[in-house]
Protein backbone atom coordinates (compact mmCIF):
# COMPACT_ATOMS: atom_id res chain seq x y z
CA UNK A 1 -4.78 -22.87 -8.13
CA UNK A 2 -2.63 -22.27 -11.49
CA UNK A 3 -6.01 -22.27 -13.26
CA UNK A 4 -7.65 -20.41 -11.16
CA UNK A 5 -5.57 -17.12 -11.24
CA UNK A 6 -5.19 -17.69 -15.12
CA UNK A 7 -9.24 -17.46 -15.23
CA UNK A 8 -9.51 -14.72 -13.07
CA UNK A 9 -6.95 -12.23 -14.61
CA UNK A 10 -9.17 -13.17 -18.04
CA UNK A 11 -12.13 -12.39 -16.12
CA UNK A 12 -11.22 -9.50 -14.98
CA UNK A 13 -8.69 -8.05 -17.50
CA UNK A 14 -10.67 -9.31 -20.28
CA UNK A 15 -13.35 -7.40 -19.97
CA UNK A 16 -11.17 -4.52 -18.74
CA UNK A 17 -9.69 -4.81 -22.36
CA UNK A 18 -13.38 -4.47 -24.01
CA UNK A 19 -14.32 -1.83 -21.76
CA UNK A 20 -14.29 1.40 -24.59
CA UNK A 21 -15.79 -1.08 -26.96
CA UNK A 22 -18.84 -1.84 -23.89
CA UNK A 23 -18.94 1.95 -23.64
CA UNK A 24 -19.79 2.63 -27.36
CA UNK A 25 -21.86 -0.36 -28.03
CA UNK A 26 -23.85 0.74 -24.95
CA UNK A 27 -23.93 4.03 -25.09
CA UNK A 28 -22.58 4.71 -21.72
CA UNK A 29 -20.21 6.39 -19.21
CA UNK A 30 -16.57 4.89 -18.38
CA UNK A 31 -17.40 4.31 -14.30
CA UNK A 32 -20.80 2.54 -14.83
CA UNK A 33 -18.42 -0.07 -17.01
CA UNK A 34 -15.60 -0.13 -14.94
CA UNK A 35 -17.91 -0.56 -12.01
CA UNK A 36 -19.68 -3.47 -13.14
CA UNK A 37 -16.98 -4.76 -13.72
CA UNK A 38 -15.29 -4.03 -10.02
CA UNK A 39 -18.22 -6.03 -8.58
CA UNK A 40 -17.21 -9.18 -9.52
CA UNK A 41 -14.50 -9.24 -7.12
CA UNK A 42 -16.77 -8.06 -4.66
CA UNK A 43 -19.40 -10.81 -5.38
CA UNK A 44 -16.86 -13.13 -5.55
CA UNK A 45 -15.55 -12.30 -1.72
CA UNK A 46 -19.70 -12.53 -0.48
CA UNK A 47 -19.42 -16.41 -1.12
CA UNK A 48 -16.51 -16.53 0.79
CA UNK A 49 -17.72 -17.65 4.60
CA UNK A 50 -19.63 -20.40 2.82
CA UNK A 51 -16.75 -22.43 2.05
CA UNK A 52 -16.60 -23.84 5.28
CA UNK A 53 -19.80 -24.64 5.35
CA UNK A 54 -19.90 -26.14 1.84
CA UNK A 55 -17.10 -28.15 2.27
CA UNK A 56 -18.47 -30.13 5.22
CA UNK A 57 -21.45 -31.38 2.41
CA UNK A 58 -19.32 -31.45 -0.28
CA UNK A 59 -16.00 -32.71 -1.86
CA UNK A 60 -13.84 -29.63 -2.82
CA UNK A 61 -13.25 -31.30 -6.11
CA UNK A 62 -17.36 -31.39 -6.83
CA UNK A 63 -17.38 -27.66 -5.51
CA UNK A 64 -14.50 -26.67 -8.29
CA UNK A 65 -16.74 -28.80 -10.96
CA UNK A 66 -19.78 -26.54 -10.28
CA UNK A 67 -17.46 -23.51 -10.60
CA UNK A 68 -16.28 -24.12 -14.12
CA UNK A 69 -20.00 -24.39 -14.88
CA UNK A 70 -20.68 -20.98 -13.50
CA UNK A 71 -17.92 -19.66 -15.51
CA UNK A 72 -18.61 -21.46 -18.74
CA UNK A 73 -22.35 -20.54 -18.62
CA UNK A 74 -21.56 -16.52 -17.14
CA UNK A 75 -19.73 -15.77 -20.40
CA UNK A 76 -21.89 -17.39 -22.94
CA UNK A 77 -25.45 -16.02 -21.37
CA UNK A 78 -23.55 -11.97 -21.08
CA UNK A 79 -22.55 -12.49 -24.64
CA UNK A 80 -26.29 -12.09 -25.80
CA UNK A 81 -26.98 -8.86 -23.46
CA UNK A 82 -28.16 -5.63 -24.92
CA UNK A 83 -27.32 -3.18 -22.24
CA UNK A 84 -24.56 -2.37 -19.17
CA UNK A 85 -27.75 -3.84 -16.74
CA UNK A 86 -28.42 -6.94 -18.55
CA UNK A 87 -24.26 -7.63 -18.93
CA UNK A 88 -23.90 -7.11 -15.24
CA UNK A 89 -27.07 -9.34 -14.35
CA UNK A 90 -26.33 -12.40 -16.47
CA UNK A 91 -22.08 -12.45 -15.66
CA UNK A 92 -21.75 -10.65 -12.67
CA UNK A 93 -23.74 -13.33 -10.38
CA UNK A 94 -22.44 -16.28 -11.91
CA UNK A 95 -18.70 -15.35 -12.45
CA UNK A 96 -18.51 -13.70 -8.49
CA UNK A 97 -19.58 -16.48 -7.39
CA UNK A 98 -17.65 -19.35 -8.86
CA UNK A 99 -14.55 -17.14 -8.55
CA UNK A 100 -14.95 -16.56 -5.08
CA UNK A 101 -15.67 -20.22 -3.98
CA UNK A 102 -12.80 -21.85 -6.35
CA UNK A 103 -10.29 -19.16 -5.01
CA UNK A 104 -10.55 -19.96 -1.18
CA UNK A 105 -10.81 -23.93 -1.62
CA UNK A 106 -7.59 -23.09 -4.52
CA UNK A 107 -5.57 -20.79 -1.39
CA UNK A 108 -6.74 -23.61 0.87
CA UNK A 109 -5.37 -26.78 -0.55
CA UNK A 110 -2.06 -25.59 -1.22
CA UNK A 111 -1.65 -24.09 1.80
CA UNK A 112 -2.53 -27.55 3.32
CA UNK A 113 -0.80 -29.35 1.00
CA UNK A 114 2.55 -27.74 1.64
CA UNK A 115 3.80 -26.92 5.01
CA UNK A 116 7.44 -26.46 3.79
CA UNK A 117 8.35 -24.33 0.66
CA UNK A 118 5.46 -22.76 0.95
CA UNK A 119 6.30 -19.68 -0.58
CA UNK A 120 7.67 -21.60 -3.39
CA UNK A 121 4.45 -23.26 -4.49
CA UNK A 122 2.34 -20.33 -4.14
CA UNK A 123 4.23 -18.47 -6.55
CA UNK A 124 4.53 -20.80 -8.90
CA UNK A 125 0.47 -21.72 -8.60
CA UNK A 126 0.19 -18.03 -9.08
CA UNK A 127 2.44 -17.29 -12.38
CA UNK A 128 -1.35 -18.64 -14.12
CA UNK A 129 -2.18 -14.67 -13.85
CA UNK A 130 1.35 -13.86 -15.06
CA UNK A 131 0.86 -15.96 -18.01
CA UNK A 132 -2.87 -14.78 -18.39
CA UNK A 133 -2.04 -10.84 -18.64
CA UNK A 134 0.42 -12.51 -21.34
CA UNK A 135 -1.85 -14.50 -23.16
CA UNK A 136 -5.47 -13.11 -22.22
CA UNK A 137 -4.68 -9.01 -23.30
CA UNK A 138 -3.37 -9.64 -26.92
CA UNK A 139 -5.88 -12.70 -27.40
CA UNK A 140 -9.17 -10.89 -26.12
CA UNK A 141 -7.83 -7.53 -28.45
CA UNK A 142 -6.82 -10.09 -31.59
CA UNK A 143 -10.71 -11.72 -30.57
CA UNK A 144 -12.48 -8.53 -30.37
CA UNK A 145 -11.05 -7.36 -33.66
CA UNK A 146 -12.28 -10.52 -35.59
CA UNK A 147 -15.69 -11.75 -34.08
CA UNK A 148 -16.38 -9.11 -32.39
CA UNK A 149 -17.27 -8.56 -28.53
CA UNK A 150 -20.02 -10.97 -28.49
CA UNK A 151 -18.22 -13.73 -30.36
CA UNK A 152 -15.23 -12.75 -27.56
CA UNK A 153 -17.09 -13.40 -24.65
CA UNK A 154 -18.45 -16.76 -26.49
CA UNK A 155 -15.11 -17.56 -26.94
CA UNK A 156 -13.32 -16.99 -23.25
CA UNK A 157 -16.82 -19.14 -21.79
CA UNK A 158 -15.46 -21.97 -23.21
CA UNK A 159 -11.74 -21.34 -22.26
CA UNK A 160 -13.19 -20.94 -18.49
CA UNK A 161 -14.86 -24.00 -18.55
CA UNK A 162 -11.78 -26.03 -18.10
CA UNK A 163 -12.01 -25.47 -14.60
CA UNK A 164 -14.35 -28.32 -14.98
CA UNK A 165 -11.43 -30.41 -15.54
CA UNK A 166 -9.46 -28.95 -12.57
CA UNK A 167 -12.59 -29.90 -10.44
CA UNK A 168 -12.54 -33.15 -11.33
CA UNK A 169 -9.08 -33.93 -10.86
CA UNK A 170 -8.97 -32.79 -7.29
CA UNK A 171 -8.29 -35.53 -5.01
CA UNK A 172 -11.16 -36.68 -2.36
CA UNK A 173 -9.13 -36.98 0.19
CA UNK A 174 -7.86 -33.83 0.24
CA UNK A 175 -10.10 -32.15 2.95
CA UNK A 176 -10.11 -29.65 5.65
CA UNK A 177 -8.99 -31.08 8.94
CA UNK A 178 -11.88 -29.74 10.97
CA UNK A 179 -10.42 -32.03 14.26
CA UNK A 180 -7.41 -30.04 14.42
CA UNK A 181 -9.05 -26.72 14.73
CA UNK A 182 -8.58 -24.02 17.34
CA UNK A 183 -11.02 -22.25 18.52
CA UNK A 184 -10.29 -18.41 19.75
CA UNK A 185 -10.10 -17.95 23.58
CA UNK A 186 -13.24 -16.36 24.73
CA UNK A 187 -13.88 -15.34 28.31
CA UNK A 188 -16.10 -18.19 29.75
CA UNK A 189 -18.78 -15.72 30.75
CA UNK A 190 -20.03 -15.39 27.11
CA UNK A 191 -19.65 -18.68 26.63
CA UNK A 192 -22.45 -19.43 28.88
CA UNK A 193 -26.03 -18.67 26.88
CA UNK A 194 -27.63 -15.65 28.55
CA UNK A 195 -30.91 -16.84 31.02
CA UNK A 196 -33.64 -15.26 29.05
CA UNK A 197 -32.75 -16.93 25.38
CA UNK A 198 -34.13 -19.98 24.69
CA UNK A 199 -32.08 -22.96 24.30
CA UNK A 200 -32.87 -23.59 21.23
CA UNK A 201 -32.11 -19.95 20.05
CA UNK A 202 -28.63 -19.86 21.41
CA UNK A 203 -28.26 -23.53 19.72
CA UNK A 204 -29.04 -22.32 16.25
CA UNK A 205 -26.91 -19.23 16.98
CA UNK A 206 -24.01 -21.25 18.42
CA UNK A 207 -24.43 -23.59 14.60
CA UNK A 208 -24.17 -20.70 12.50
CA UNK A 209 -21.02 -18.82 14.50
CA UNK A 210 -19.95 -22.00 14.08
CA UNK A 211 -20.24 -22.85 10.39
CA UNK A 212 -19.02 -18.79 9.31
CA UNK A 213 -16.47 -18.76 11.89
CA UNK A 214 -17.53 -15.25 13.33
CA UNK A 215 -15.08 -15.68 16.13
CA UNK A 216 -12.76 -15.12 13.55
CA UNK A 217 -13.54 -11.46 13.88
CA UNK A 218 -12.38 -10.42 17.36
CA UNK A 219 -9.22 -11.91 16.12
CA UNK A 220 -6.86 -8.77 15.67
CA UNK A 221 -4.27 -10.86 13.67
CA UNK A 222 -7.31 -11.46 11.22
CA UNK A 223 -7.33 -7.98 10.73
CA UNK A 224 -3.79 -6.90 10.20
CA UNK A 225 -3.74 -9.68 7.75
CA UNK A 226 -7.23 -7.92 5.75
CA UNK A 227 -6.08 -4.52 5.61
CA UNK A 228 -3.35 -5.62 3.71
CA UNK A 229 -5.16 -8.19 1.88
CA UNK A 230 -7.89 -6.02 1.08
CA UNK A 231 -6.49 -2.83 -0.16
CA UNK A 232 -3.79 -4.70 -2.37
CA UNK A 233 -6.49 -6.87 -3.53
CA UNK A 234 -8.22 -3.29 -4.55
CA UNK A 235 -5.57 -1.58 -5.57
CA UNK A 236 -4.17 -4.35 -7.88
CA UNK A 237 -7.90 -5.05 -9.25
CA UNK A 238 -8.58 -1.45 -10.16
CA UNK A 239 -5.51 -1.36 -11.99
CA UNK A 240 -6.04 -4.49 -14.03
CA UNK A 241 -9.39 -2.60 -14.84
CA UNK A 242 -8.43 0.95 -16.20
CA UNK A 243 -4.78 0.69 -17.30
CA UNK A 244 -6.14 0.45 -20.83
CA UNK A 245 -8.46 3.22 -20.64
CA UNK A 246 -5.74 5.09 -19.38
CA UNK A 247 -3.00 4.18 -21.98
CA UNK A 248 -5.29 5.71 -24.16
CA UNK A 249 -6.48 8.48 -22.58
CA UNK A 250 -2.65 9.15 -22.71
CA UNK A 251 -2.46 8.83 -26.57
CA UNK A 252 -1.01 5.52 -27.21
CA UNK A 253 -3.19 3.12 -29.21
CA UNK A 254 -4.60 -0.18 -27.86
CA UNK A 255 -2.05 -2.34 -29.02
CA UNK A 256 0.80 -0.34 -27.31
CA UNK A 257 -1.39 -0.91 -23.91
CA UNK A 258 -1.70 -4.23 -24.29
CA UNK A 259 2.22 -4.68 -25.09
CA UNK A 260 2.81 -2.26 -21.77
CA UNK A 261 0.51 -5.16 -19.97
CA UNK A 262 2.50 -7.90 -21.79
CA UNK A 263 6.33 -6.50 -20.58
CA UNK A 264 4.19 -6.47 -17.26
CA UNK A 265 3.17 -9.78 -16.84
CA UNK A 266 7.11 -10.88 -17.41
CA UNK A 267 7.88 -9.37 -14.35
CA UNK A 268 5.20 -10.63 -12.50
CA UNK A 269 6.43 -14.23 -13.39
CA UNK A 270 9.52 -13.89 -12.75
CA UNK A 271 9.05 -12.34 -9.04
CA UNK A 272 6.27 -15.20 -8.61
CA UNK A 273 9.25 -17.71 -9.30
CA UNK A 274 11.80 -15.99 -7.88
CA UNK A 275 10.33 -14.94 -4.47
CA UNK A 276 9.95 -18.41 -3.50
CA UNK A 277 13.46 -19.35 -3.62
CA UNK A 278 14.45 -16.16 -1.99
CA UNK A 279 12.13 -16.71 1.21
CA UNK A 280 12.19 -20.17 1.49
CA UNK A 281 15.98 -20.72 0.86
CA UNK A 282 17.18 -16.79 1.45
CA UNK A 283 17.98 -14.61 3.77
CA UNK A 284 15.46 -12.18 3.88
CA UNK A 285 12.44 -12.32 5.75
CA UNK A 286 8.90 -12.24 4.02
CA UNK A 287 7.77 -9.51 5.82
CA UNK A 288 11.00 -7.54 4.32
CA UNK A 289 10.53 -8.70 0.66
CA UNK A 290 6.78 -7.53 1.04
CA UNK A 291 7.50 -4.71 2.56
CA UNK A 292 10.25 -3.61 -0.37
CA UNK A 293 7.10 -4.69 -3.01
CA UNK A 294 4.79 -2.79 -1.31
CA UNK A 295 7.12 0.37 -1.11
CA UNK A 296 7.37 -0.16 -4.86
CA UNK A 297 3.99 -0.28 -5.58
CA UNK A 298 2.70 2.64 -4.04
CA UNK A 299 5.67 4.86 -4.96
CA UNK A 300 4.39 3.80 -8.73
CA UNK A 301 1.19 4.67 -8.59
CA UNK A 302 1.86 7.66 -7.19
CA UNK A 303 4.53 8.61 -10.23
CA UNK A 304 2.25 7.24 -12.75
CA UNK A 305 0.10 10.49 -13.56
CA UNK A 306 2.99 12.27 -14.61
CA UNK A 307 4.42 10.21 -16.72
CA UNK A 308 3.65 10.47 -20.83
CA UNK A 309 6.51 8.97 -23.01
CA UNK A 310 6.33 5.08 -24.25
CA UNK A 311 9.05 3.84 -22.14
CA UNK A 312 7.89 5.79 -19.01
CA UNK A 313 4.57 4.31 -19.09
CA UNK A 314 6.24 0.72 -20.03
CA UNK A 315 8.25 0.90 -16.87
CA UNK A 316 5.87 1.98 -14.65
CA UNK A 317 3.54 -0.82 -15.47
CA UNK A 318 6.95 -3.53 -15.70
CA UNK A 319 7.22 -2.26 -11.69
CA UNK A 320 3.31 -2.57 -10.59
CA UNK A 321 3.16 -5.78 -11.71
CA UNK A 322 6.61 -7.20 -10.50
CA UNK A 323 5.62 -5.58 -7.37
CA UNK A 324 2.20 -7.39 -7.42
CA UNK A 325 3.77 -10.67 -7.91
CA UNK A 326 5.94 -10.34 -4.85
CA UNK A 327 2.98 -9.07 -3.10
CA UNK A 328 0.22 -11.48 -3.64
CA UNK A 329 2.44 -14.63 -3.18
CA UNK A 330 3.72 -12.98 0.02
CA UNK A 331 0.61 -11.67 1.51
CA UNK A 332 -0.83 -15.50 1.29
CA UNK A 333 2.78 -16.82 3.26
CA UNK A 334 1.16 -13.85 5.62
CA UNK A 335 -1.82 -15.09 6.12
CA UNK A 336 -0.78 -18.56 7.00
CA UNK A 337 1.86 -17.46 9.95
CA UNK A 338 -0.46 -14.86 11.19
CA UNK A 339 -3.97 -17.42 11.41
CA UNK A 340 -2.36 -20.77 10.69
CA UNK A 341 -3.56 -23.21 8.68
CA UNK A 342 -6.94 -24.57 10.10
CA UNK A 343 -8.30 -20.58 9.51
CA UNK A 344 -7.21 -20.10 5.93
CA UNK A 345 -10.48 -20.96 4.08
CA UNK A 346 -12.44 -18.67 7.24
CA UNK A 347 -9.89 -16.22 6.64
CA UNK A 348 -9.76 -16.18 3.04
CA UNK A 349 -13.45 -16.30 3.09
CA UNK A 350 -14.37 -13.16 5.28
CA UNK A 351 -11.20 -11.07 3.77
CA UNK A 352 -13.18 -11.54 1.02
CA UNK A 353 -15.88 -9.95 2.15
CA UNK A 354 -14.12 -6.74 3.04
CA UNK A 355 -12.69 -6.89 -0.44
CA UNK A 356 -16.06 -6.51 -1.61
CA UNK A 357 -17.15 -2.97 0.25
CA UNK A 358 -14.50 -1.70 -0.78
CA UNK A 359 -15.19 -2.77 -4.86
CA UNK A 360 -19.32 -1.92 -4.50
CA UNK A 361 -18.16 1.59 -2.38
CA UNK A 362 -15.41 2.69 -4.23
CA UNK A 363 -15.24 0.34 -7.49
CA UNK A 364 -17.13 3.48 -9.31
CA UNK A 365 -14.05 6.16 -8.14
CA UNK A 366 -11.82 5.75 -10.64
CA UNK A 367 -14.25 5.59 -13.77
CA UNK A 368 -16.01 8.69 -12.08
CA UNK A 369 -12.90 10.78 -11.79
CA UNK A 370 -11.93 10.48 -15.52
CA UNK A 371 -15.79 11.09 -16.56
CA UNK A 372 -15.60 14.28 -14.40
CA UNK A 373 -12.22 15.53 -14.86
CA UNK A 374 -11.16 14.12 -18.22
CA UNK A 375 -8.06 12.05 -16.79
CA UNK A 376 -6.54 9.22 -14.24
CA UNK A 377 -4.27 11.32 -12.46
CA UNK A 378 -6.55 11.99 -9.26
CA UNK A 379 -7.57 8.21 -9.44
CA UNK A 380 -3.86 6.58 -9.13
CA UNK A 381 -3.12 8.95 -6.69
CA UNK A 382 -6.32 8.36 -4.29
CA UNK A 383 -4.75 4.55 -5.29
CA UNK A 384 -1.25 5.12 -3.98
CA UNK A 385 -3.13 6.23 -0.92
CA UNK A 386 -4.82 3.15 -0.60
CA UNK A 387 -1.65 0.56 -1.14
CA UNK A 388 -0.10 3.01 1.47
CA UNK A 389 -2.20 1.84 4.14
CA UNK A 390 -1.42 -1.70 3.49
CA UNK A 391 2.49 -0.73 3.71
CA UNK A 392 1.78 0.93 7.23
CA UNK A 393 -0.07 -2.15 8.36
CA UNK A 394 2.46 -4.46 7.62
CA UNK A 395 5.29 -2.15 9.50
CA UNK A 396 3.24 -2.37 12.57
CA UNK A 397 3.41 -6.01 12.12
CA UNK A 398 6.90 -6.00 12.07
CA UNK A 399 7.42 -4.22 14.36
CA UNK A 400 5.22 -5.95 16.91
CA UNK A 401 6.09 -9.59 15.36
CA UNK A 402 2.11 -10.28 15.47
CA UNK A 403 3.78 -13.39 12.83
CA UNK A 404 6.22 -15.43 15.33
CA UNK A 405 4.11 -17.90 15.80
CA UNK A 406 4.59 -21.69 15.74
CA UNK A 407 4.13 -23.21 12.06
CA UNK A 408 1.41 -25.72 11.96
């Protein structure tokens, strides 16, 4: 999972770092960029459901192997394109794909792998992105500067292709344990195949509910746990995509937006280590810390437009991404009290999904707003709106303790 979130935040933020460059060597606007870019994550979450039904044909290991292929091969076939269409045809597909399978099966065997301190070894799987944002920003802009954005996207295939490695270390025997699953109570009258379907109809039907866990869906836990999932997920991703653009759109130079992203990504690790130890040896509930992250977060973004001075901007982008570390190590320890743990890679899987309207819908906004109005400010604010809503979710958890239930 460590390698995992370090490929995806140099996925992600990578190309996030060469979007002006894409822009001019393309001859384009700022949201048709961004939003290419935005639809990774939300090709990513479409291969989601299929886990489940991969892994019953497949080792995860062999899976994770074909997924550092993807990767490899995504960044070296984009590096030749000649236009925004041809970029987001050859790396889009590939890279969505192979992040969204290796994420769930990544979420999935640690969450099965540790049924205490689990807290604790999801944020330390997860200080990979830390370290990426600290590595990946002032690597891609050293890359770009020498060989160019074609010899940079050469460059970070090959570094992706390690997952190859990760793929094939993965143990066999680590597998889903389909023979403890529970299914969701139904009422026995839909149970029962109607009188007028065929049998073999309702058979095929009964397979595939099966194999994309679609009960999943009248589960209202499941959906507590994706609106918070989803529009952190969104919020966080748009972020990772525009900060730059908006660093400079502020005055400051590249290399003072990449250092804002690099005293960022020292925060992030050091919640990511430090959450663990405070939820699975503190006081405080989860649900609190998250809650005091997500708080954070939003009030952030909502500050953000009006601030203008170096160590303003510095310190709002040291709090987003402390407050993202707490948050996505938290909002996984979420998942797994609210669904347990024979529903995480379902879960996962569809959440991902959801994640994925909102990046093809709404992916475009920000980019759109600064190409109309000429700056950010409407677009952090419409995303403090959105990281809201994932804030008033989880207090209705709270208060109605949808998580209190037995730890599997």
């Amino acid at each position: 999972m460590w390698s995992y979130c370090f490929i995806t935040v140099g996925a992600i933020k990578g190309l996030g770092v060469l979007l002006p460059t894409l822009q001019v060597q393309f001859e384009t606007k700022t949201w048709i960029v961004g939003w290419s870019i935005s639809v990774i994550t939300g090709i990513s979450g479409l291969t989601g459901p299929l886990v489940v039904a991969l892994q019953r044909r497949c080792e995860p290991g062999s899976i994770i192997v074909a997924c550092g292929v993807m990767l490899g091969l995504s960044c070296i076939v984009a590096s030749f394109a000649v236009s925004v269409f041809q970029l987001t045809l050859t790396y889009v597909p590939l890279a969505g794909i192979a992040l969204g399978l290796s994420g769930v099966l990544s979420k999935q065997l640690v969450g099965l792998c540790f049924d205490q301190n689990h807290a604790t070894a999801i944020g330390i799987a997860r200080t990979g992105s830390s370290i990426a944002f600290l590595v990946c920003t002032p690597l891609v802009q050293i890359l770009l500067e020498t060989f160019g954005w074609r010899g940079t996207m050469l460059i970070m295939g090959g570094l992706f292709s390690h997952m190859i490695v990760c793929g094939a270390l993965v143990k066999k025997q680590l597998k889903h344990s389909f023979h403890n699953y529970k299914q969701i109570q139904e009422d026995s009258a839909s149970a029962k195949p109607p009188s007028n379907l065929p049998l073999c109809l309702y058979t095929a039907w009964e397979s595939f509910a099966a194999n994309l866990d679609l009960r999943l869906l009248l589960n209202i836990r499941f959906w507590m746990a994706a609106i918070i999932f989803c529009d952190s997920r969104f919020a966080s991703d748009m972020w990772r995509i525009y900060f730059v653009s908006t660093a400079v759109s502020k005055g400051f130079s590249s290399d003072d937006a990449t250092m804002f992203v690099a005293v960022g990504a020292v925060g992030s690790l050091i919640a990511k280590v430090v959450q663990g130890f405070i939820i699975d040896r503190g006081p405080l509930p989860f649900w609190a810390v998250l809650g005091i992250g997500l708080s954070v977060s939003t009030a952030t973004y909502c500050t953000t437009p009006w601030l203008s001075s170096y160590t303003t901007v510095m310190i709002s982008a040291f709090l987003i991404m402390t407050a993202d570390g707490f948050i996505s190590c938290l909002i996984d320890v979420l998942v797994k009290q609210l669904l347990g743990v024979d529903l995480l890679s379902s879960a996962y899987g569809w959440m991902g999904i959801l994640t994925t309207l909102l990046s093809f819908t709404l992916g475009f906004l920000p980019g759109w707003i600064y190409d109309t109005t000429g700056s950010f400010n409407a677009a952090f604010v419409f995303l403090c709106c959105v990281q809201a809503s994932s804030l008033v979710t989880l207090l209705i958890v709270s208060y109605k303790k949808l998580y209190s239930i037995p730890k599997v």
